[in-house]
C-alpha atoms as a PDB file:
ATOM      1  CA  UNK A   1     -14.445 -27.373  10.522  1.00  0.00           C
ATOM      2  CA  UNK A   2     -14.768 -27.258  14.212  1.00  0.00           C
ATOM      3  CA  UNK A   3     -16.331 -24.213  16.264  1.00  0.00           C
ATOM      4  CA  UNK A   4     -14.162 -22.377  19.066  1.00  0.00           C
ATOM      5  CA  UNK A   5     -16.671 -20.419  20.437  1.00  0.00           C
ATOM      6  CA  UNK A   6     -16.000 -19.565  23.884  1.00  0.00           C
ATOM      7  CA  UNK A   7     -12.644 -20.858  24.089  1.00  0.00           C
ATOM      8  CA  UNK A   8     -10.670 -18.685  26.206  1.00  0.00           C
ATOM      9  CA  UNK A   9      -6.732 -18.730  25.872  1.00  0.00           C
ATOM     10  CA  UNK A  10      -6.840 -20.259  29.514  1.00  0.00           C
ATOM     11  CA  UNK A  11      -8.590 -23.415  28.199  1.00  0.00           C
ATOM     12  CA  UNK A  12      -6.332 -24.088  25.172  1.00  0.00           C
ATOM     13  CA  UNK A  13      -4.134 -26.986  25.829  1.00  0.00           C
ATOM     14  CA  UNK A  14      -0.269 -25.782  25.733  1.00  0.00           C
ATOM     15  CA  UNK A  15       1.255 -26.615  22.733  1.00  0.00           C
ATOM     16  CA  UNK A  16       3.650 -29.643  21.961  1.00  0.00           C
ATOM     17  CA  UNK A  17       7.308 -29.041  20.160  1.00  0.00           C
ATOM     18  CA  UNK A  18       7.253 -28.702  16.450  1.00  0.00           C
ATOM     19  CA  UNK A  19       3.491 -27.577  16.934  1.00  0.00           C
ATOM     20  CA  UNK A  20       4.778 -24.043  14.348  1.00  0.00           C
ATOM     21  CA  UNK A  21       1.705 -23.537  12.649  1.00  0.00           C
ATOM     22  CA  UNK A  22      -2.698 -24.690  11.994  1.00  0.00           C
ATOM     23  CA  UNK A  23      -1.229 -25.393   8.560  1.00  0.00           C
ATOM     24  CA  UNK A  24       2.409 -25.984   6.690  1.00  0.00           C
ATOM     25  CA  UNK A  25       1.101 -26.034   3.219  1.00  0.00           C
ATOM     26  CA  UNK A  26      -0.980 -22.402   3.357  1.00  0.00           C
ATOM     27  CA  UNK A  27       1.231 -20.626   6.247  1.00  0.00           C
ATOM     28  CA  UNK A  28       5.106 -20.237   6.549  1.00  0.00           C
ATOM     29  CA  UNK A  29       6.552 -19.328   9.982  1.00  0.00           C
ATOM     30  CA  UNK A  30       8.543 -15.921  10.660  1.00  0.00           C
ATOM     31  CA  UNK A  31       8.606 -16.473  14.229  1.00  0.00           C
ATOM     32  CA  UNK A  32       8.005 -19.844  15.694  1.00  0.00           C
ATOM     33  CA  UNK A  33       5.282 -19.642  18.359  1.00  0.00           C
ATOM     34  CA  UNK A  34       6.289 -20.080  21.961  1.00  0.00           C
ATOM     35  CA  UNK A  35       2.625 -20.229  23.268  1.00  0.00           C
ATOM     36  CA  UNK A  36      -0.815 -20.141  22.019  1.00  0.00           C
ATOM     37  CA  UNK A  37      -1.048 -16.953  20.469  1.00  0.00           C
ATOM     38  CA  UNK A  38      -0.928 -16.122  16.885  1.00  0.00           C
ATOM     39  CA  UNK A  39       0.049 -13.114  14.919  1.00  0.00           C
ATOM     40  CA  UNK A  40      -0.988 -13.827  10.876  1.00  0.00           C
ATOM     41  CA  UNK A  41       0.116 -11.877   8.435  1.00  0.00           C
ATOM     42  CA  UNK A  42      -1.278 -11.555   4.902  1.00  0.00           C
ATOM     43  CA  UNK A  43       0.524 -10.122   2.019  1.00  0.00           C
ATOM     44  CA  UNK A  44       1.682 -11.541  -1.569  1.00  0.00           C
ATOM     45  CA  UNK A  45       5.288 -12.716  -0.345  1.00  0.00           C
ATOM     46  CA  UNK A  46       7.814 -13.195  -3.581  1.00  0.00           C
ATOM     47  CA  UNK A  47      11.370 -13.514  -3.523  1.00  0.00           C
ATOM     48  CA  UNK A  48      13.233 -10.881  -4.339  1.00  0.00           C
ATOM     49  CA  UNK A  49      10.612  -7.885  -4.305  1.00  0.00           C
ATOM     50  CA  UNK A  50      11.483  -4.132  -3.294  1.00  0.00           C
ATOM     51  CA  UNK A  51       8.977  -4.082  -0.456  1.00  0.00           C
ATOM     52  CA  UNK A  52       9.668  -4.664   2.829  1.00  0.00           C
ATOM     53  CA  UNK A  53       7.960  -7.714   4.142  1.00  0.00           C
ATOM     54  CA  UNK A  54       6.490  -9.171   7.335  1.00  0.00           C
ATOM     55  CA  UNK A  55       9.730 -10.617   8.047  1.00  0.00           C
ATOM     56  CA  UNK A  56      11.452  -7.269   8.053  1.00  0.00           C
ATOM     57  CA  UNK A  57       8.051  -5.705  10.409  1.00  0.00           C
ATOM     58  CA  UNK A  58       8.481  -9.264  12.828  1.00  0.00           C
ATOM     59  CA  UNK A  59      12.331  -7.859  13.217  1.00  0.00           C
ATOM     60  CA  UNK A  60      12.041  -4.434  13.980  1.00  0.00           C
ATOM     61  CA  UNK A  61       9.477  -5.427  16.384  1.00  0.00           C
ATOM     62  CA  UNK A  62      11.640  -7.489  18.647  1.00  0.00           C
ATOM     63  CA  UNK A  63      10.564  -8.546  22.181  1.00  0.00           C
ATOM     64  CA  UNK A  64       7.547  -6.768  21.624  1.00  0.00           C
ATOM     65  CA  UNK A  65       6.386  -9.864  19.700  1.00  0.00           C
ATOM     66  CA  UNK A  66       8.296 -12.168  20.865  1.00  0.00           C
ATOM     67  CA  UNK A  67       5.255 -13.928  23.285  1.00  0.00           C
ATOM     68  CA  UNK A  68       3.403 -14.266  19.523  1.00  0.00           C
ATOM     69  CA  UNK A  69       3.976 -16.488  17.123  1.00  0.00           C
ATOM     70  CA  UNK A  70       3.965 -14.894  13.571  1.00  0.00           C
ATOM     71  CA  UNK A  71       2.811 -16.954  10.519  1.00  0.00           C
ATOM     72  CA  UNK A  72       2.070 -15.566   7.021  1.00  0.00           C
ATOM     73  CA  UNK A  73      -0.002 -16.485   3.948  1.00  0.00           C
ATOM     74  CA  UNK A  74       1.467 -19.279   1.171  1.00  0.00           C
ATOM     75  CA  UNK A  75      -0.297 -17.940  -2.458  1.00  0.00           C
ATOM     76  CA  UNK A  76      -1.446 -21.484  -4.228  1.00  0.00           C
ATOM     77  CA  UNK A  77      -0.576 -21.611  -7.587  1.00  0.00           C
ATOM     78  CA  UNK A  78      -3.701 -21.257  -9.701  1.00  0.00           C
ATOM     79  CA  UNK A  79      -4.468 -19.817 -13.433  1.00  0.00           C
ATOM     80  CA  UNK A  80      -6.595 -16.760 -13.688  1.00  0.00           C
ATOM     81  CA  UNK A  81      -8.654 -18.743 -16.253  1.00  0.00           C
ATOM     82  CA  UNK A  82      -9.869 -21.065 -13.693  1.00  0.00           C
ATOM     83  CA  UNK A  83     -11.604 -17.983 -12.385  1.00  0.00           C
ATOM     84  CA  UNK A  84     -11.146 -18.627  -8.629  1.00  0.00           C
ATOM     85  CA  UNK A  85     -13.294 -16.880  -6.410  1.00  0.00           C
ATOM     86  CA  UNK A  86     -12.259 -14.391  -3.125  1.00  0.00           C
ATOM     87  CA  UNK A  87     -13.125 -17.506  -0.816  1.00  0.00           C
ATOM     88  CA  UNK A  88     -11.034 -19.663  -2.531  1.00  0.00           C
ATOM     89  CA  UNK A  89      -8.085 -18.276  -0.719  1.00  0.00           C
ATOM     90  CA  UNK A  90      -9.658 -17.748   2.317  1.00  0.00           C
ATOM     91  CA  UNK A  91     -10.369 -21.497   2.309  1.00  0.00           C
ATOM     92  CA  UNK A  92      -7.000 -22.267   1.588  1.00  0.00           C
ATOM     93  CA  UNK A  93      -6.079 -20.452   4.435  1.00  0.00           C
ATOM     94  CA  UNK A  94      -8.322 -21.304   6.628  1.00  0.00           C
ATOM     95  CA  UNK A  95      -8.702 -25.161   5.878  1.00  0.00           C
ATOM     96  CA  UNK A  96      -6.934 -28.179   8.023  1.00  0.00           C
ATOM     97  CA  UNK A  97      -4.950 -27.657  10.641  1.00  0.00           C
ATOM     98  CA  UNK A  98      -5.746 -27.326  14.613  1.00  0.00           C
ATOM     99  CA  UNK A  99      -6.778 -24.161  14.910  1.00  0.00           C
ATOM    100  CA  UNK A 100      -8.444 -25.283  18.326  1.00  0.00           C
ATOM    101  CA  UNK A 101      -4.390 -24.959  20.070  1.00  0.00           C
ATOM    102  CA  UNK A 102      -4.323 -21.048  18.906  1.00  0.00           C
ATOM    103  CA  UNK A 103      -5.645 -17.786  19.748  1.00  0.00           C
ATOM    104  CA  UNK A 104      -5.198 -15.773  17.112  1.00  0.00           C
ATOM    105  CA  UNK A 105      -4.898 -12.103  18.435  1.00  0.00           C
ATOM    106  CA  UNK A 106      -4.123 -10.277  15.200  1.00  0.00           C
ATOM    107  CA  UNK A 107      -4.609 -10.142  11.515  1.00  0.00           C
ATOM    108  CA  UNK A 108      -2.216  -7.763   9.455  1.00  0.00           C
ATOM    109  CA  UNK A 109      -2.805  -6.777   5.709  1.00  0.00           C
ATOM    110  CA  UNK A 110      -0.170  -5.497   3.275  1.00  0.00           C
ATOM    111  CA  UNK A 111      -1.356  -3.507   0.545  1.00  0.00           C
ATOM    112  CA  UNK A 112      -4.410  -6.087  -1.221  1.00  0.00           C
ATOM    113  CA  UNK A 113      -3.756  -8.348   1.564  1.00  0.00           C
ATOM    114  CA  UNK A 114      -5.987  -5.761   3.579  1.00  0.00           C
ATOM    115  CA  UNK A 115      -8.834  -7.029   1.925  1.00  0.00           C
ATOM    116  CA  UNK A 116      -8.440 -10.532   2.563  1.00  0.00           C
ATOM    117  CA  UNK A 117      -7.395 -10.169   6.519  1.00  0.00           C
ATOM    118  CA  UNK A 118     -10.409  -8.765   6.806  1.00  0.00           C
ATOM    119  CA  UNK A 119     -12.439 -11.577   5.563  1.00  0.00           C
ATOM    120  CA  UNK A 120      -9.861 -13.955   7.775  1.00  0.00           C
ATOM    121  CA  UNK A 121     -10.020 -11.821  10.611  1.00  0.00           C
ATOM    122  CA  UNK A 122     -14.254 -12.534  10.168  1.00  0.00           C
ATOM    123  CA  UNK A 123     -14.039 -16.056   9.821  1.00  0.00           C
ATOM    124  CA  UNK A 124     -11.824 -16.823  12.942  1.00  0.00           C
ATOM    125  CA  UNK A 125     -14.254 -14.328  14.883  1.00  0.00           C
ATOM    126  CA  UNK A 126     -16.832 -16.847  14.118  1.00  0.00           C
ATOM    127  CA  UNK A 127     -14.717 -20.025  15.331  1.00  0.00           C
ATOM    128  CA  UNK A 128     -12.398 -18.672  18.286  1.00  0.00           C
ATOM    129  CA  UNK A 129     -15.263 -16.637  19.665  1.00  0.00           C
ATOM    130  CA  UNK A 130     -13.524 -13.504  19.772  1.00  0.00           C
ATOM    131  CA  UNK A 131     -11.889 -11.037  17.115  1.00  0.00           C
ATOM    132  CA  UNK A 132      -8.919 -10.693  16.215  1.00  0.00           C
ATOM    133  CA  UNK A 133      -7.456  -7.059  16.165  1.00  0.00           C
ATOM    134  CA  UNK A 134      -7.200  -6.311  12.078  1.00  0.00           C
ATOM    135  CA  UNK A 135      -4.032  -3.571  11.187  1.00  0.00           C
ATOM    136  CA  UNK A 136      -4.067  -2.780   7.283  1.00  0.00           C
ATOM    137  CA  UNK A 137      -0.554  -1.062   5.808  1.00  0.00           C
ATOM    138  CA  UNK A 138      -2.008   0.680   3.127  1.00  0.00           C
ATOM    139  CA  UNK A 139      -4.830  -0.732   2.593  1.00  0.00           C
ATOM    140  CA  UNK A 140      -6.061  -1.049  -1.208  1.00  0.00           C
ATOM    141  CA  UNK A 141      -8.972  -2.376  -3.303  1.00  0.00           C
ATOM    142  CA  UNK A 142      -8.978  -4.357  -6.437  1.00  0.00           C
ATOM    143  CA  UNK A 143      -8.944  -2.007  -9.426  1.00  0.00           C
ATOM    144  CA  UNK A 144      -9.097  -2.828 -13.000  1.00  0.00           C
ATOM    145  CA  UNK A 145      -6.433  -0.441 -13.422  1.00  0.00           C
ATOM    146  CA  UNK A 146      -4.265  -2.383 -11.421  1.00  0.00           C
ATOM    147  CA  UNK A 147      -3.876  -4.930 -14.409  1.00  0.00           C
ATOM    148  CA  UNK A 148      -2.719  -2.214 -16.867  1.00  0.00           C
ATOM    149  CA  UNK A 149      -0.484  -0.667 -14.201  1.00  0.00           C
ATOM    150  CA  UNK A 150       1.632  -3.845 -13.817  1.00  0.00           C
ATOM    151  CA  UNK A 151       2.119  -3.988 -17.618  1.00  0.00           C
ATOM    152  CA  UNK A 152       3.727  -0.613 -17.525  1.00  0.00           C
ATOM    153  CA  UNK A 153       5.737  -1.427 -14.174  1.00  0.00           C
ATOM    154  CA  UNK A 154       7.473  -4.446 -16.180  1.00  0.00           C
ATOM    155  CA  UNK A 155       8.020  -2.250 -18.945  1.00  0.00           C
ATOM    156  CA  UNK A 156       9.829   0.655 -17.363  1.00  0.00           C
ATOM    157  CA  UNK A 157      11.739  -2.633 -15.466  1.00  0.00           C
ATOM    158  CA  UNK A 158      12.950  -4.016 -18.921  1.00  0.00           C
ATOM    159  CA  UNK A 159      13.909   0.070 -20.125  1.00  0.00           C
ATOM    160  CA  UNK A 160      16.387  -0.421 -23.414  1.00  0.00           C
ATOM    161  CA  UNK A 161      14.955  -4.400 -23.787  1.00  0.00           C
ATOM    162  CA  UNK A 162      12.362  -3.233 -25.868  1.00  0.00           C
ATOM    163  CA  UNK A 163      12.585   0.083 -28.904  1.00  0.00           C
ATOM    164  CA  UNK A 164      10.318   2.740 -27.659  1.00  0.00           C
ATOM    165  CA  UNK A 165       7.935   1.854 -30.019  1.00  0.00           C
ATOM    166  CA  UNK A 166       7.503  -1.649 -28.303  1.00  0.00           C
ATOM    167  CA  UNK A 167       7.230  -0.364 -25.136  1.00  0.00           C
ATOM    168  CA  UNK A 168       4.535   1.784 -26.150  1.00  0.00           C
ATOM    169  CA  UNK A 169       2.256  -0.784 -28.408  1.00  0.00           C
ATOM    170  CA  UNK A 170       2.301  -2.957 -24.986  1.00  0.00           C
ATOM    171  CA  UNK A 171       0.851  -0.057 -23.076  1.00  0.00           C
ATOM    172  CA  UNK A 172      -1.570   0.968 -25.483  1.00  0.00           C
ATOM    173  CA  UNK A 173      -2.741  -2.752 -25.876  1.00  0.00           C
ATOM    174  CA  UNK A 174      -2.752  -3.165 -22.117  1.00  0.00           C
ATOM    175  CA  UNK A 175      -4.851   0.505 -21.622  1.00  0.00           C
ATOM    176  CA  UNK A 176      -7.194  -1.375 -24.749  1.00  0.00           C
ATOM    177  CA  UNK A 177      -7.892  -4.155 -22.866  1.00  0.00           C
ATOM    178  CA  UNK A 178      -9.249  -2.756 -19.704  1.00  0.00           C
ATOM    179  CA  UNK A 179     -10.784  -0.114 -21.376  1.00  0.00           C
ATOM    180  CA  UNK A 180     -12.901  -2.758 -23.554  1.00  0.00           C
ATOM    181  CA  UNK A 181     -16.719  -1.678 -22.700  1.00  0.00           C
ATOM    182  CA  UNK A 182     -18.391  -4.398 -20.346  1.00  0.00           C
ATOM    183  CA  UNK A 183     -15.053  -6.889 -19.576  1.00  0.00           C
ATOM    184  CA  UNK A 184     -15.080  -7.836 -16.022  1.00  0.00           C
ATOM    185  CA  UNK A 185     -11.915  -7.728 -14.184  1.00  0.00           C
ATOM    186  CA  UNK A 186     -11.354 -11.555 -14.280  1.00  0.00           C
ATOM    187  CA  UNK A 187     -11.403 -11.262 -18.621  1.00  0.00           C
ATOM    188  CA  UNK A 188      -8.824  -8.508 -18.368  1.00  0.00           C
ATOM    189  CA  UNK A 189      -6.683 -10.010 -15.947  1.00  0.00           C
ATOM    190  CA  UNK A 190      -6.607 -13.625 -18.647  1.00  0.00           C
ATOM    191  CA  UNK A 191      -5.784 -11.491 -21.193  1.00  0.00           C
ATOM    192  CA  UNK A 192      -3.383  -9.249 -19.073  1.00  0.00           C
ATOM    193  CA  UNK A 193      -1.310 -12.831 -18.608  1.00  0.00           C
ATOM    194  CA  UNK A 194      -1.383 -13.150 -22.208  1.00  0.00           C
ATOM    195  CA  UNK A 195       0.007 -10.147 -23.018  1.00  0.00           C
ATOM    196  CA  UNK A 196       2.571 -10.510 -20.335  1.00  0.00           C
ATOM    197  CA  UNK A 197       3.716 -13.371 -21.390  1.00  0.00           C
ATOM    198  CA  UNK A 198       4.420 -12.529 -25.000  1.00  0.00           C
ATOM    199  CA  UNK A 199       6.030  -9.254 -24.052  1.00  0.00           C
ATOM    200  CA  UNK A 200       7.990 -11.223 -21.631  1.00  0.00           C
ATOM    201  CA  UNK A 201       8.868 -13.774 -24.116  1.00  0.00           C
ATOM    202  CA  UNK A 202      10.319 -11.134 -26.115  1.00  0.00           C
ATOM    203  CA  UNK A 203      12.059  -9.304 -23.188  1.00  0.00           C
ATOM    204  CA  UNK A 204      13.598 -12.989 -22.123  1.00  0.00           C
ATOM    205  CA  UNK A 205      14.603 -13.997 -25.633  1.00  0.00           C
ATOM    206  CA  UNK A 206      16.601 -10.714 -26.069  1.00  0.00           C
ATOM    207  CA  UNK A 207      18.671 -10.975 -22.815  1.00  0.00           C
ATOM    208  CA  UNK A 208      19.163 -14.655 -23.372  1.00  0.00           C
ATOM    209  CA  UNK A 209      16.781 -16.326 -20.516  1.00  0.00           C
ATOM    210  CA  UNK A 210      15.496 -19.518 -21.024  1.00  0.00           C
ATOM    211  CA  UNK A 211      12.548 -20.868 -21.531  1.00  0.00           C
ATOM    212  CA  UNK A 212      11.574 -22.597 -18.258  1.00  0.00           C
ATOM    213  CA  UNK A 213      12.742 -19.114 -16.555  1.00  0.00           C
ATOM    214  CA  UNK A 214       9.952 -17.133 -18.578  1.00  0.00           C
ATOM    215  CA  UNK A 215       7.438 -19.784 -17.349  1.00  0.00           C
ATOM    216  CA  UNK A 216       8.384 -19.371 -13.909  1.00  0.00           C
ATOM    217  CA  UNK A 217       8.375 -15.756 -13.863  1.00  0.00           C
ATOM    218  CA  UNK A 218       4.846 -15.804 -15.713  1.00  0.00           C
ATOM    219  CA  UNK A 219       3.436 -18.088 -13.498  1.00  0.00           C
ATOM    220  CA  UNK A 220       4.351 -16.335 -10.998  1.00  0.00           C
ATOM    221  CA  UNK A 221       2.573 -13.431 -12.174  1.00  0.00           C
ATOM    222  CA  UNK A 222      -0.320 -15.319 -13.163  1.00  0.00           C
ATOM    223  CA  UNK A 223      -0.753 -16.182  -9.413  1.00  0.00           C
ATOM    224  CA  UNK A 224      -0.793 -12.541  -8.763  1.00  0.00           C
ATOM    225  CA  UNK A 225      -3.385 -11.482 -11.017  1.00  0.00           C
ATOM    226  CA  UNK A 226      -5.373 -14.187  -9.496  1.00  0.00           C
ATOM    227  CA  UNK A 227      -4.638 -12.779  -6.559  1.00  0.00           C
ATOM    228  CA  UNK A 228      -5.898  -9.485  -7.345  1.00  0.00           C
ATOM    229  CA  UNK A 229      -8.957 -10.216  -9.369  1.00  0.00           C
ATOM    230  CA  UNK A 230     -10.478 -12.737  -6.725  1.00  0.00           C
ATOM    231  CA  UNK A 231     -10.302  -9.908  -4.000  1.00  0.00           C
ATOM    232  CA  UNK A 232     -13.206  -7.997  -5.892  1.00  0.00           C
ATOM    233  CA  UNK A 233     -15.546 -10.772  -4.488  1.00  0.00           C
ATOM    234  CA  UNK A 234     -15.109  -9.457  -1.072  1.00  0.00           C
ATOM    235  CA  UNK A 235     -16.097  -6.512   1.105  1.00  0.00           C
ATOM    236  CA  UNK A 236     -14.032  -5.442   3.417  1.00  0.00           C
ATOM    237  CA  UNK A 237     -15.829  -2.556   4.692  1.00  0.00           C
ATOM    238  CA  UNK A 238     -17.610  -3.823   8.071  1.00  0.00           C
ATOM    239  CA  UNK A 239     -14.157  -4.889   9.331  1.00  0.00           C
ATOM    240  CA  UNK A 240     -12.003  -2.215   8.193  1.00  0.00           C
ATOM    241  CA  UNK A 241     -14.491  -0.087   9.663  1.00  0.00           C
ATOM    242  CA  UNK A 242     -12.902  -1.332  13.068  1.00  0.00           C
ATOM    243  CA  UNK A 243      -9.547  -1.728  12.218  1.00  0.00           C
ATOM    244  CA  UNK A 244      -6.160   0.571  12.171  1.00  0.00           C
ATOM    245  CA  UNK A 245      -4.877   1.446   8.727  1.00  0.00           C
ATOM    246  CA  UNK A 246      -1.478   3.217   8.702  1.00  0.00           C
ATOM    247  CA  UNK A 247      -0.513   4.584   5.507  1.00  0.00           C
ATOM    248  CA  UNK A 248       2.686   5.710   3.612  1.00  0.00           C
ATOM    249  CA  UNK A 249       3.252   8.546   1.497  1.00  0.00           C
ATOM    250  CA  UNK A 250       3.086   6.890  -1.582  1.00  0.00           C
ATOM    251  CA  UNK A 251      -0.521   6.390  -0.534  1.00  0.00           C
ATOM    252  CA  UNK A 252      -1.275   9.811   0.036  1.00  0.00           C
ATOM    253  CA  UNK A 253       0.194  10.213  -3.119  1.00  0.00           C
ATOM    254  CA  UNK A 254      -2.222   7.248  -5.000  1.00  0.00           C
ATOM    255  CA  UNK A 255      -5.172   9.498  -3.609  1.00  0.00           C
ATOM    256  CA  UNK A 256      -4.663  12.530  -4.666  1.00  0.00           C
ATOM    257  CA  UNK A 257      -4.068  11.237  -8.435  1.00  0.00           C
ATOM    258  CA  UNK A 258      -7.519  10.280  -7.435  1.00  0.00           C
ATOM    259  CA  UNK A 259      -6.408   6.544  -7.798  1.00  0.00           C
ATOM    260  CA  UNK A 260      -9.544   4.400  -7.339  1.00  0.00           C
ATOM    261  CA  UNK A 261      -7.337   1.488  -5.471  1.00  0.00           C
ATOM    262  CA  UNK A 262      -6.814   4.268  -2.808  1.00  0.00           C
ATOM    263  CA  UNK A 263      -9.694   6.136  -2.723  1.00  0.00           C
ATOM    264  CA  UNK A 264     -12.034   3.598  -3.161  1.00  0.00           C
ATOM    265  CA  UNK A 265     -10.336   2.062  -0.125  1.00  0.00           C
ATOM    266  CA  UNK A 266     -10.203   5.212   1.729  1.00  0.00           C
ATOM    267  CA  UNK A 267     -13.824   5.484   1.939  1.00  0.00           C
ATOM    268  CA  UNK A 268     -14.123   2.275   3.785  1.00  0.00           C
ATOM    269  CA  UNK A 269     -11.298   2.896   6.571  1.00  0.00           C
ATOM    270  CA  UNK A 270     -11.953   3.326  10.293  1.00  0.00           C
ATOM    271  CA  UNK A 271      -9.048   4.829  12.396  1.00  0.00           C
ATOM    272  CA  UNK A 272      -6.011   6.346   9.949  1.00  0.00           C
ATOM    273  CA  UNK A 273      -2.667   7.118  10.929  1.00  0.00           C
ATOM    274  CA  UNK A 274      -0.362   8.525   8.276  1.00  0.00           C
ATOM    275  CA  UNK A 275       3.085   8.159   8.438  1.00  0.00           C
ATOM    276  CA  UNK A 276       6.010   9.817   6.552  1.00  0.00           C
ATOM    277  CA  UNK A 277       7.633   6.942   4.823  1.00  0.00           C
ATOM    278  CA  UNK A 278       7.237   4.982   1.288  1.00  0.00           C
ATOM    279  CA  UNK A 279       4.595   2.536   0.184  1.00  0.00           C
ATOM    280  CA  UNK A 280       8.367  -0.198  -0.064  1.00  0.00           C
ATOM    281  CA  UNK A 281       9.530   0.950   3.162  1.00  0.00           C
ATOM    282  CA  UNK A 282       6.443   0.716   5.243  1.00  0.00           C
ATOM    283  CA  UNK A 283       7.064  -2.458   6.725  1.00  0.00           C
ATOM    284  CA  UNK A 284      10.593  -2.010   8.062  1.00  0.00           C
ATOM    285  CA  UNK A 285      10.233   1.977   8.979  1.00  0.00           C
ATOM    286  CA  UNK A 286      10.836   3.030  12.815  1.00  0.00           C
ATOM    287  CA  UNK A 287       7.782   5.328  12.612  1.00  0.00           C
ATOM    288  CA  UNK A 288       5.593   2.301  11.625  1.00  0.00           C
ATOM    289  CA  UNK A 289       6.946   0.277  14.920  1.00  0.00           C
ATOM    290  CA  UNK A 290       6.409   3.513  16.891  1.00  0.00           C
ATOM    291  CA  UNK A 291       2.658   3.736  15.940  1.00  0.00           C
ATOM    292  CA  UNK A 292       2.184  -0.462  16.461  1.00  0.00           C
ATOM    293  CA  UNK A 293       3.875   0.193  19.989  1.00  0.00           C
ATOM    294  CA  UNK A 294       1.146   3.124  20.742  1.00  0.00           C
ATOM    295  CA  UNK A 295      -1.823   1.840  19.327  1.00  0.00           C
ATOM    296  CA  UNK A 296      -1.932  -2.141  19.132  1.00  0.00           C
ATOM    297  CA  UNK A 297      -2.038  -4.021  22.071  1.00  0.00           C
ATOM    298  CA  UNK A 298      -2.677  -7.368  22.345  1.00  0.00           C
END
């Protein structure tokens, strides 16, 4: 990879038409870039989810954006057994492309994307000579509780699908399996798929999905806990020691249960601006565009 140290915006060629993004296969475009500055955005996009998105943020923005173009993080499909590390992503983000036409101004972090923006936002500090700015919407750390806690979220999701008895043995198995003395976080997330996927195979079979449907949904959660589990290999803290976290109420929420996702995370944030809005909601509320309007400029 090249070096872009030094390179002021002023000495970036302009770019050429259908010049969107550094790279089509690891970033998808929200707003199509109508100069040489970049907004990215780094979250775990999937169809059909209750949070609010980048997309929704990019909207409610308006022509306060509109001189940036806005590109966001593709997840590559990979297996949790094939252990891949934090920079794996990074590289996947990072890799190809012409980053030499773009000054990238900003890095924003959903939820675990946080930790990952920050090690983006690092890299690019390196190569464009400058850093971007780094804005985390509650900001959260890989937890081995996490694992467990999505068992239970697709479980209250099925409700009468499974007998309460069901519902419990796959709660109890997932709090077994993350309780198991000594497992790292990568073993519990393989077995976590495991479990999914036979509780899901049940849950499909009874509602009369097919096959390739339960694959797609488990793969898609496999990417996820791959996801998750790979984020433990970074630290975040120098960065997010200079960045702007704003935070919902759910999150105030997650740290007074004493949540270590939150707190953990807590610990490492710089500047903090709480807002009165949901964890789903965050990205699309008017108080969140208010606070971006007052303290981000770029």
């Amino acid at each position: 990879m090249g070096t872009l140290e030094g390179l002021r915006e002023s000495d970036r060629p302009p770019l050429m038409m259908g010049e969107q993004v550094p790279n089509e296969e690891s970033w998808s475009v929200i707003s199509v870039p109508t100069s040489n500055s970049l907004i990215l955005g780094v979250d775990f996009p999937a169809a059909g989810r209750r949070e609010a998105g980048f997309g929704d943020l990019v909207a409610k923005m308006g022509p306060a954006w509109s001189g940036h173009g806005f590109v966001q993080t593709t997840l590559p499909s990979v297996r949790v057994s094939e252990r891949p590390a934090g920079d794996f992503y990074t590289e996947h983000w990072m890799r190809g492309g012409d980053w030499d036409k773009y000054e990238v101004v900003a890095v924003l972090g959903y939820c675990l994307g946080g930790v990952y923006a920050a090690e983006i936002a690092e890299r690019l500090a390196q190569r464009q000579g400058t850093e971007p700015k780094v804005v985390l919407f509650d900001g959260q750390v890989t937890d081995i509780q996490l694992l467990a806690a999505e068992i239970n979220k697709m479980v209250a999701l099925a409700g009468p699908v499974f007998s309460d008895e069901e519902a419990e043995q796959a709660r109890k198995r997932a709090a077994e399996i993350v309780g198991t003395p000594s497992i790292s976080l990568v073993d519990a997330a393989i077995e976590i798929v495991e479990l999914y996927r036979e509780t899901a195979s049940t849950a499909f079979k009874r509602i009369g999905l097919s096959d390739s449907r339960r694959d797609e949904v488990v793969q898609l959660f496999e990417t996820y806990m791959s996801w998750l589990s790979a984020a433990v290999d970074i630290d975040p803290s120098q960065t997010w020691k200079r960045s702007l976290a704003i935070t919902s109420s759910d999150y105030a929420t997650l740290e007074a249960n004493g949540a270590a996702t939150a707190v953990n995370a807590t610990k490492m944030l710089g500047r903090r601006i709480s807002l009165d809005t949901s964890h789903a909601d965050l990205l699309r509320d008017d108080s969140t565009v208010r606070t971006l309007l007052d303290h981000v400029e770029f």
